[in-house]
N, C-alpha and C. Protein backbone atom coordinates (compact mmCIF):
# COMPACT_ATOMS: atom_id res chain seq x y z
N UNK A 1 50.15 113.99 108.06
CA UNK A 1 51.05 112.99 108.59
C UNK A 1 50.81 111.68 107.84
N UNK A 2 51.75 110.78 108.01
CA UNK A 2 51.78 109.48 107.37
C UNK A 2 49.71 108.58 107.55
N UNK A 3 49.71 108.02 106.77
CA UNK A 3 49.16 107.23 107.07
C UNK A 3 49.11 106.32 108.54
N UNK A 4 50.51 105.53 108.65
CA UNK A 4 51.18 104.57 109.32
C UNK A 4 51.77 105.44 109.73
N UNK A 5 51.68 105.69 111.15
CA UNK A 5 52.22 106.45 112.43
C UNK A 5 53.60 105.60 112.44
N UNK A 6 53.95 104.55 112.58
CA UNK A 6 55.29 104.24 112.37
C UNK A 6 56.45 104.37 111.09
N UNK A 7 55.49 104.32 110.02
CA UNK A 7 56.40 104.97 108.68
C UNK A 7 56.82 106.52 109.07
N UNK A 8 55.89 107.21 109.59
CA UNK A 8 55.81 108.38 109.63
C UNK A 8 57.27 108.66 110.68
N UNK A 9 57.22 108.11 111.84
CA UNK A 9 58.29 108.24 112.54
C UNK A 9 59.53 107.49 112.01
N UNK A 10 59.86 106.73 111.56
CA UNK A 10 60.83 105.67 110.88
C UNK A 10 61.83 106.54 109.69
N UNK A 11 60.67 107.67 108.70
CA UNK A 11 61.11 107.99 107.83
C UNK A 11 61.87 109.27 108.82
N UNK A 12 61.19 109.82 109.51
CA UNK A 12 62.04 110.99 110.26
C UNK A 12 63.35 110.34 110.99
N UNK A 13 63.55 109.53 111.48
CA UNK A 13 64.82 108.54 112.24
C UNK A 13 65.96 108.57 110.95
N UNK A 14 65.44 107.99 110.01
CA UNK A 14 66.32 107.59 109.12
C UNK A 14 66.72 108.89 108.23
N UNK A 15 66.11 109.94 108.00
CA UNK A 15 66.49 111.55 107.66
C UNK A 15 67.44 111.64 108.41
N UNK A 16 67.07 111.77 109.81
CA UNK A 16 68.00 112.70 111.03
C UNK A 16 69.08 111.78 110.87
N UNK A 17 69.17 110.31 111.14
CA UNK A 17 70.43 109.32 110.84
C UNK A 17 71.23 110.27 109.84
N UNK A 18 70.73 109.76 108.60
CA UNK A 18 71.94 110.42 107.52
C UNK A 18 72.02 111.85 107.53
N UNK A 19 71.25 112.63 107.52
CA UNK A 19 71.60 114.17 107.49
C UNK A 19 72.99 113.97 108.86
N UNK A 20 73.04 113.35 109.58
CA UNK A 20 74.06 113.52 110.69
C UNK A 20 75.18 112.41 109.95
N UNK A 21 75.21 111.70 108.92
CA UNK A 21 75.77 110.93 108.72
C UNK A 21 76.32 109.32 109.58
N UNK A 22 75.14 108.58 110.02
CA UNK A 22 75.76 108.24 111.58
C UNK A 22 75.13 106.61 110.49
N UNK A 23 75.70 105.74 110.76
CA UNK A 23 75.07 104.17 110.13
C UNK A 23 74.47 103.64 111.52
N UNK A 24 73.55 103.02 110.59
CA UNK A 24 72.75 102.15 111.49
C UNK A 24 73.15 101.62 112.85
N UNK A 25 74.58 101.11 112.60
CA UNK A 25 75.07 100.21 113.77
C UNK A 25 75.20 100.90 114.90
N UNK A 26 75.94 102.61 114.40
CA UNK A 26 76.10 103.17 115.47
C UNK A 26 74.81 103.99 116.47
N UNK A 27 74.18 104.07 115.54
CA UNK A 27 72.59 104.47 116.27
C UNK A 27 72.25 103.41 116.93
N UNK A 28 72.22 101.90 116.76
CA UNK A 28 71.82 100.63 117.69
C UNK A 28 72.88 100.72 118.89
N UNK A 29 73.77 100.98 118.59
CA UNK A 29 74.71 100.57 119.96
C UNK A 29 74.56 101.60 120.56
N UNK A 30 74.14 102.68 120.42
CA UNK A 30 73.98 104.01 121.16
C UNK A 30 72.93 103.77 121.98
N UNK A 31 71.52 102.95 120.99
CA UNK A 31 70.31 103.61 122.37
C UNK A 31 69.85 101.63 122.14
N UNK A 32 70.86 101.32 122.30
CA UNK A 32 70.89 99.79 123.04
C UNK A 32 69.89 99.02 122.24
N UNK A 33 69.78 98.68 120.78
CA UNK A 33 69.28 97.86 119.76
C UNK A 33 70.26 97.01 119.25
N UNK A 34 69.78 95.93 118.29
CA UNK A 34 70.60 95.37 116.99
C UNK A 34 70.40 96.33 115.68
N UNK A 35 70.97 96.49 114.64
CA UNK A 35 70.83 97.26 113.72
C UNK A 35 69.76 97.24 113.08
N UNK A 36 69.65 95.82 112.85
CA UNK A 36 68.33 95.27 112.67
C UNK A 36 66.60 96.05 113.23
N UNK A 37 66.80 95.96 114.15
CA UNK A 37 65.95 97.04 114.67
C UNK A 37 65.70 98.19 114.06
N UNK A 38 67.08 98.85 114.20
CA UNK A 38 66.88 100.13 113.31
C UNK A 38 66.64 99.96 112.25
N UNK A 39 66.69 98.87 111.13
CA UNK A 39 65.97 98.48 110.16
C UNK A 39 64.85 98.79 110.03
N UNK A 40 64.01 98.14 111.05
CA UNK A 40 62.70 97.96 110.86
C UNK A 40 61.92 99.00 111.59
N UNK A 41 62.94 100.54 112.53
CA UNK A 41 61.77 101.16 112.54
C UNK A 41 61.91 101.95 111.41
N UNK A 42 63.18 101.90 110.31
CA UNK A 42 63.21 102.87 109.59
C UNK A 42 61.96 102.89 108.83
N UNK A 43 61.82 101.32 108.11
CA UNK A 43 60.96 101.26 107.43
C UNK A 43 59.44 100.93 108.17
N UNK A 44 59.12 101.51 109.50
CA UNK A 44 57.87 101.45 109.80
C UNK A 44 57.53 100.07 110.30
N UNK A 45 58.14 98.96 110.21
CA UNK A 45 57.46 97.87 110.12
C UNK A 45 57.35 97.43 111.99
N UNK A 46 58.39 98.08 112.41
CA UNK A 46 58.38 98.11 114.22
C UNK A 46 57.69 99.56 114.52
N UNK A 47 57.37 99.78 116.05
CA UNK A 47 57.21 100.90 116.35
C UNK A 47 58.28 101.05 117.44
N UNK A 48 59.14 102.57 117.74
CA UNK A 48 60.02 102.64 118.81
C UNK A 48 59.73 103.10 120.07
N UNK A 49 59.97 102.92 121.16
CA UNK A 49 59.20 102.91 122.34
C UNK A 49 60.22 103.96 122.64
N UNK A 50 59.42 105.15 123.25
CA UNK A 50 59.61 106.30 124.00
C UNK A 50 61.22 106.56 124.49
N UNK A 51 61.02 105.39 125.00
CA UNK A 51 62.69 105.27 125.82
C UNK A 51 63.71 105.52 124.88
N UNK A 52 63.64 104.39 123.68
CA UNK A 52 64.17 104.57 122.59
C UNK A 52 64.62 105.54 121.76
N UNK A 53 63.39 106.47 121.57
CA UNK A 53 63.52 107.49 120.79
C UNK A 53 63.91 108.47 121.28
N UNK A 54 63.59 108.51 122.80
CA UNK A 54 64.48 109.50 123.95
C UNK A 54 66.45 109.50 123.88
N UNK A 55 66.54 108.29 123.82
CA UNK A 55 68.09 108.04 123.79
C UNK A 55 68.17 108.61 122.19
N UNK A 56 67.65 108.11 121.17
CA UNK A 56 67.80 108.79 119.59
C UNK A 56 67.92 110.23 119.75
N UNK A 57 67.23 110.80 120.24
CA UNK A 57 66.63 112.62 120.28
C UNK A 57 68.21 113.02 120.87
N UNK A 58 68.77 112.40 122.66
CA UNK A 58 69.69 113.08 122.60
C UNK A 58 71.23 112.95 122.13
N UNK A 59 71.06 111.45 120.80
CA UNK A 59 71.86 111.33 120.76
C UNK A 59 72.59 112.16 119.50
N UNK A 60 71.16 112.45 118.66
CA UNK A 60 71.18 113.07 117.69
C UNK A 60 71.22 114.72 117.45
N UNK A 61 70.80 114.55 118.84
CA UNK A 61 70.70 116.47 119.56
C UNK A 61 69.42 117.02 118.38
N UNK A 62 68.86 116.31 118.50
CA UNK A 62 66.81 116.40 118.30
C UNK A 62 65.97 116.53 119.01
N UNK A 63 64.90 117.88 118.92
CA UNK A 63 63.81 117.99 119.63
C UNK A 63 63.05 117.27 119.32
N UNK A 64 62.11 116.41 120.49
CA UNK A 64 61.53 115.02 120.31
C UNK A 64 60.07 115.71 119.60
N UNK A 65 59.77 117.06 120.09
CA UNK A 65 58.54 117.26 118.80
C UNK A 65 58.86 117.27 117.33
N UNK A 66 59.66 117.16 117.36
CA UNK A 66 59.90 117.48 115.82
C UNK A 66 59.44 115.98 114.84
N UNK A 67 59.49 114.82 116.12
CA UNK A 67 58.85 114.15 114.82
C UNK A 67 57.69 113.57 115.05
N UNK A 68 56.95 114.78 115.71
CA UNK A 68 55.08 114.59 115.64
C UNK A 68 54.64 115.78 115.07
N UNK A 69 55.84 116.52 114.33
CA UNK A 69 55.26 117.44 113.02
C UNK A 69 55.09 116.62 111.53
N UNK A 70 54.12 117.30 110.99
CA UNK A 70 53.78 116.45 109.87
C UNK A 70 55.73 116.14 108.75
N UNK A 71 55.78 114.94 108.14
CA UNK A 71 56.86 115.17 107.46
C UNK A 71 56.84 115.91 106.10
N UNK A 72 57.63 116.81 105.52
CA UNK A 72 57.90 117.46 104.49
C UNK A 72 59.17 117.29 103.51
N UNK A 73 59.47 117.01 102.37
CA UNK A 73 60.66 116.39 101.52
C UNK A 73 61.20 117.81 101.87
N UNK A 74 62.43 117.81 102.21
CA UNK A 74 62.81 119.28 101.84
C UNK A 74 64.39 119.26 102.43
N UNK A 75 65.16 120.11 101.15
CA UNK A 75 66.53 120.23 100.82
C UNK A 75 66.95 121.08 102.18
N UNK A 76 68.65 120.56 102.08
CA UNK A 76 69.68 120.71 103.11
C UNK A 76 69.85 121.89 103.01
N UNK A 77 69.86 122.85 103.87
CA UNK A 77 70.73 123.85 103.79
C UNK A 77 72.13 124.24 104.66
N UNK A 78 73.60 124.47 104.54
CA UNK A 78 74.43 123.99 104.88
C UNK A 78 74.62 122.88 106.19
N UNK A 79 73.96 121.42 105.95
CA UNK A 79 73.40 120.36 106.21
C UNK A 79 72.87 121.05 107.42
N UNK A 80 71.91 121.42 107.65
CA UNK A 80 70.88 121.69 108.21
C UNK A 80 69.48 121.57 107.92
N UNK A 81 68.59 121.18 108.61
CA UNK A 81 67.19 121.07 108.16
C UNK A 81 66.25 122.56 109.08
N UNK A 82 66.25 123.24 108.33
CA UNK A 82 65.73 124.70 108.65
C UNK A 82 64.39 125.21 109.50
N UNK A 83 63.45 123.78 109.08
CA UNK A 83 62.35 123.74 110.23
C UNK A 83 62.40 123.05 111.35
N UNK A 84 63.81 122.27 111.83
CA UNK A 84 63.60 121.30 112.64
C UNK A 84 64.44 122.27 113.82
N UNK A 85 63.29 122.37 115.03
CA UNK A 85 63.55 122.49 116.24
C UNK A 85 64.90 122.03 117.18
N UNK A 86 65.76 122.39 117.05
CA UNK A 86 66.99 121.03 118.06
C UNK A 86 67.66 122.08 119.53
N UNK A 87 67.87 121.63 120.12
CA UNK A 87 68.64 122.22 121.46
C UNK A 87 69.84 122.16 121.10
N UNK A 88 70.33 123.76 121.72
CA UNK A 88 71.75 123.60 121.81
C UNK A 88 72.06 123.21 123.26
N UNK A 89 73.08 122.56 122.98
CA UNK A 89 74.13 122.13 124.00
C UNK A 89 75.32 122.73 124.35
């Protein structure tokens, strides 16, 4: 895992963001931030509080373990990410 427990989660936010194609703004107005925010947990420099990442998980339709697995670079497959856990709905 990351060094920085918040890079570590920040870089997984900002994957799941674009693999879903969704901009910043609309991830802030979803789980009640400024974009800004989402700025700064992308890049680690905030940490996101539970609540937060709870509203992210179902907004993104993400299993919330998935980003206290270590992170791995790894290609789309028909935009899907192949190890990541998610609920269907």
């Amino acid at each position: 895992m990351e060094n920085n427990f918040n890079l570590h989660i920040g870089k997984k936010i900002k994957f799941r963001r674009l693999e879903l194609g969704l901009t910043q703004t609309k991830v802030a107005v979803a789980i009640q931030v400024t974009f800004q925010q989402i700025q700064k947990y992308e890049k680690g420099t905030n940490s996101i509080s539970s609540l937060k990442l709870l509203k992210f998980c179902e907004l993104t339709d993400t299993d919330m373990k998935w980003f206290f697995e270590p992170f791995k670079d790894r290609k789309l497959t028909n935009g899907r990410d192949n190890d990541r856990n998610t609920t269907t709905r």
